[in-house]
Protein backbone atom coordinates (compact mmCIF):
# COMPACT_ATOMS: atom_id res chain seq x y z
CA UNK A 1 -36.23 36.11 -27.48
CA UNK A 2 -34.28 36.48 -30.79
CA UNK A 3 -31.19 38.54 -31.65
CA UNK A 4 -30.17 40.22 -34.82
CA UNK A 5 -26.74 39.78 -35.86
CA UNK A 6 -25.46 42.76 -35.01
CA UNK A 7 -27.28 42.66 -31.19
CA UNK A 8 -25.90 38.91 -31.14
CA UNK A 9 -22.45 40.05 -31.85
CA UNK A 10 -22.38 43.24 -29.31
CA UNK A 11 -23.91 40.42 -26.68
CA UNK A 12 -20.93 38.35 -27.46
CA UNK A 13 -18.21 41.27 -27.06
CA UNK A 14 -19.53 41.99 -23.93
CA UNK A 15 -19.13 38.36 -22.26
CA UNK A 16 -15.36 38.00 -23.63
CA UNK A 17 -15.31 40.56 -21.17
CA UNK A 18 -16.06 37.81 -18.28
CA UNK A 19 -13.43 36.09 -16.22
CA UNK A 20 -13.71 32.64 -15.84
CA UNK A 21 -15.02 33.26 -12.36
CA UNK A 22 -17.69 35.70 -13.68
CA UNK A 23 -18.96 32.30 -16.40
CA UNK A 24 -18.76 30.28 -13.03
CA UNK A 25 -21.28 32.06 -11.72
CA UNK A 26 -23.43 32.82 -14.86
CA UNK A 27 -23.48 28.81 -15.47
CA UNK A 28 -24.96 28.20 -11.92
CA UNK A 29 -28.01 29.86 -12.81
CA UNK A 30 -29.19 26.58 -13.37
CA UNK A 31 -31.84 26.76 -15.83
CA UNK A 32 -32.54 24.83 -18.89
CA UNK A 33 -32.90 26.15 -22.48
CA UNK A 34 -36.22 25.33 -24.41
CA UNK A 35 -35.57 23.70 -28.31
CA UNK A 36 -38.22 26.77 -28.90
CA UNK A 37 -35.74 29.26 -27.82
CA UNK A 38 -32.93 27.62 -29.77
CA UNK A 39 -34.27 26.46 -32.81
CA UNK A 40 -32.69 26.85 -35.84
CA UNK A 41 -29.55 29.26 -35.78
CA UNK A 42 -27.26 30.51 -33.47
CA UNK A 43 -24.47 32.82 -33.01
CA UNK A 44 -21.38 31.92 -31.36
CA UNK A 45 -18.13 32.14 -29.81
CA UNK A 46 -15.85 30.64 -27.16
CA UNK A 47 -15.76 33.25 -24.59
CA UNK A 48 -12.46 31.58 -22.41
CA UNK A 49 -10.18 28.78 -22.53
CA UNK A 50 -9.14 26.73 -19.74
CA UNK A 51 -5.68 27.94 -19.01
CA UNK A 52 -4.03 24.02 -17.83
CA UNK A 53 -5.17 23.16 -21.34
CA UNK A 54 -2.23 21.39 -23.10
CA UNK A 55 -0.48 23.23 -25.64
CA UNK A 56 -1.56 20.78 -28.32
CA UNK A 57 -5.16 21.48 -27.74
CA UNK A 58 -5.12 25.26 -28.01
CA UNK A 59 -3.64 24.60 -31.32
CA UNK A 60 -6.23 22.01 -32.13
CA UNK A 61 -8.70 24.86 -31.19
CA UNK A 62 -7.18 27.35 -33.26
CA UNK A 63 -6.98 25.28 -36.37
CA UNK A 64 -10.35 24.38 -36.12
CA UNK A 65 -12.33 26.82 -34.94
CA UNK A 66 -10.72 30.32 -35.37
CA UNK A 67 -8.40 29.64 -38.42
CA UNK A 68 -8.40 31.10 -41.74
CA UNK A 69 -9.43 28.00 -43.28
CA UNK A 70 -13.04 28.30 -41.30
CA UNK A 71 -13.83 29.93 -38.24
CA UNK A 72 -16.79 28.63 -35.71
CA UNK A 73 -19.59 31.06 -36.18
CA UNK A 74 -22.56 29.16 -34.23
CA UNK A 75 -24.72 26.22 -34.06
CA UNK A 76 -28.52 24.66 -36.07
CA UNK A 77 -30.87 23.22 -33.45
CA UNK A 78 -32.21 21.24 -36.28
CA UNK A 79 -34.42 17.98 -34.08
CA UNK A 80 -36.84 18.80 -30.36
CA UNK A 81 -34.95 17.63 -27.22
CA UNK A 82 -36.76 17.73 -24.29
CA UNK A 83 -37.14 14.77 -21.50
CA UNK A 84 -36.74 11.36 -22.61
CA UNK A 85 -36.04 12.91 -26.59
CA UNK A 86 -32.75 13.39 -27.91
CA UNK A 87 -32.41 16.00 -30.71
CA UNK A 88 -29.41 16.46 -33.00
CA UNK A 89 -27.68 19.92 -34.27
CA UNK A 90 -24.75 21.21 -36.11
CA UNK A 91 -21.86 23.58 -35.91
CA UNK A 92 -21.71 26.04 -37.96
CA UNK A 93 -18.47 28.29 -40.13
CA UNK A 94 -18.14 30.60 -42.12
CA UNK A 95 -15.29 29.04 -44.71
CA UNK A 96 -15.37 28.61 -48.86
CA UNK A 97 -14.74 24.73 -48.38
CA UNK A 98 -17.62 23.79 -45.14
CA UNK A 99 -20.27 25.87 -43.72
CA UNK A 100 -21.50 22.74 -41.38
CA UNK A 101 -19.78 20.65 -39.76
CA UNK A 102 -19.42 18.20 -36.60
CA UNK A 103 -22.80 17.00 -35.53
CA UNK A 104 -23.99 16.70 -31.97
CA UNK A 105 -26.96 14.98 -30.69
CA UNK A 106 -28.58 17.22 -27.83
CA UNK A 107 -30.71 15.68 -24.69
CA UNK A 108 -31.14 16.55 -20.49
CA UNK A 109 -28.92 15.09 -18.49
CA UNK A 110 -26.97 16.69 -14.98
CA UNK A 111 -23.79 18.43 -15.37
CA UNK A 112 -20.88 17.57 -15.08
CA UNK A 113 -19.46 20.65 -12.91
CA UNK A 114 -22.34 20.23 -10.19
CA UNK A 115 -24.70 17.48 -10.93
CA UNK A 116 -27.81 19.51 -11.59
CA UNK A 117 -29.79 19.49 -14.71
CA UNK A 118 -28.36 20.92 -18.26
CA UNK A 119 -28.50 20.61 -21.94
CA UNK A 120 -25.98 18.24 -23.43
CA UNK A 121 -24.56 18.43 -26.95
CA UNK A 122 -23.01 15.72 -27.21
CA UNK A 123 -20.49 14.51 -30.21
CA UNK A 124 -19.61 11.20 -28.96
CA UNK A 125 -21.63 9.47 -31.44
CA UNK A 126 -20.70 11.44 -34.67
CA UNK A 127 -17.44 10.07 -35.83
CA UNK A 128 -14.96 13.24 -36.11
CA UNK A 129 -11.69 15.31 -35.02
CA UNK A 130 -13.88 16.15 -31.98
CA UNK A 131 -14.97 12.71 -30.86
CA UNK A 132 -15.05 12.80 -26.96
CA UNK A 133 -16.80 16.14 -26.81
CA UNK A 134 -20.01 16.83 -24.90
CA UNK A 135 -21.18 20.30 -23.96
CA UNK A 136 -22.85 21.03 -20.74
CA UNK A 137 -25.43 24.34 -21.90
CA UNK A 138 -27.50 26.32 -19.65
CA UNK A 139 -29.78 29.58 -20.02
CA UNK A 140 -28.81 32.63 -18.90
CA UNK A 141 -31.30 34.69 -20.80
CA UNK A 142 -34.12 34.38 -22.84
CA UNK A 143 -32.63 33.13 -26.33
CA UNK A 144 -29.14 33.46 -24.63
CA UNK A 145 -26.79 30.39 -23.16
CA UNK A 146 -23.90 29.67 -21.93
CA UNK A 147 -21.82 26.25 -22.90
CA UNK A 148 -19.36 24.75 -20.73
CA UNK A 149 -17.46 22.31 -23.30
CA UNK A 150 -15.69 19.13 -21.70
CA UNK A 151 -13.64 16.56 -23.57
CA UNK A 152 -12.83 12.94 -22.37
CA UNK A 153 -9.44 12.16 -23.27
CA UNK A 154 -8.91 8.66 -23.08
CA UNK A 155 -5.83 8.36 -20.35
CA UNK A 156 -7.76 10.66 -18.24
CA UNK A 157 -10.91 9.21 -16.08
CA UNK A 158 -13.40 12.15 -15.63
CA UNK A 159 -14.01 14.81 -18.17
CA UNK A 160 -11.65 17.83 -19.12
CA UNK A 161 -13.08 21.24 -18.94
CA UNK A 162 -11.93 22.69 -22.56
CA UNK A 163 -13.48 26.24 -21.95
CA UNK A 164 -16.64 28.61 -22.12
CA UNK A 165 -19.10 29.33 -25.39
CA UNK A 166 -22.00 31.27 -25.94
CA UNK A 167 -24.85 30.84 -28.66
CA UNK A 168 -27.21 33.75 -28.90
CA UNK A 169 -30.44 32.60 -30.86
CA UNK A 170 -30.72 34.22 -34.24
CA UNK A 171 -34.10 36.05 -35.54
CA UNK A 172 -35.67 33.34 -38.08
CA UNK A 173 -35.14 35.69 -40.95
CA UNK A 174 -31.69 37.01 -40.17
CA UNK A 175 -29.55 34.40 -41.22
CA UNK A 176 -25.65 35.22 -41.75
């Protein structure tokens, strides 16, 4: 299923409703995304941040995903992932200076939260601000998931959970 803009963004109001407790739950539905369902463009948002983030990370956040200079709008499924095939994507912002920015490459792997199977989107390998991000992503609806996004700070062993997103997938002719 594909959303219009305007269904994607009532979709989105409704889930910065959740709690985190509420996202617990809606991750551990436990079921994978197809590249079908995702391709191309998405609408976004993060839904919650972790409260025991640092201070200096909310502000990181801030400046750049929800600042004047560009705000996060969504992702591009741009490459397939599926078993054994990695894909790659983008984020996407609606700015005057960048309108894409830090790439991810996206495969299956088990998540970090409770060891079961997930999509990663994974930034590791893209040089940028963000390096040490990987995003755990599950379905919770047709053409509807929900992100878990983790960051691996490097005094810290295991990986820090940085908050909730959401990506609605976009109707092929929509787009923003």
């Amino acid at each position: 299923m594909r959303y219009s803009v305007t269904e994607a963004r009532v979709i989105i109001e409704q889930l910065k409703k959740c709690s985190i407790s509420d996202l617990n739950t809606l991750f551990n539905v436990e079921t994978l995304p197809m590249f079908e369902e995702l391709e191309g463009e998405t609408a976004g948002a993060i839904l919650a941040l972790n409260p025991k983030n640092p201070w200096w990370l909310m502000c990181m956040i801030k400046i750049l995903f929800k600042s004047p200079l560009g705000q996060w709008t969504g992702k591009k499924f741009l490459t397939s992932f599926n078993k054994g095939k990695n894909g790659y994507g983008i984020n996407l912002f609606k700015s005057k200076f960048l309108t894409c920015l830090f790439k991810f490459d996206t495969y299956i792997k088990n998540a970090y939260v409770d060891d079961k199977p997930c999509l990663a989107l994974d930034y590791r390998a893209h040089r940028s601000s963000i390096f040490g991000l990987v995003d755990d992503v599950r379905k919770i609806k047709d053409g509807l998931v929900l992100g878990r996004a983790y960051y691996k700070f490097p005094w810290r062993k295991q990986m820090w959970l940085v908050g909730y997103f959401v990506l609605c997938a976009l109707n092929k002719d929509k787009i923003m």
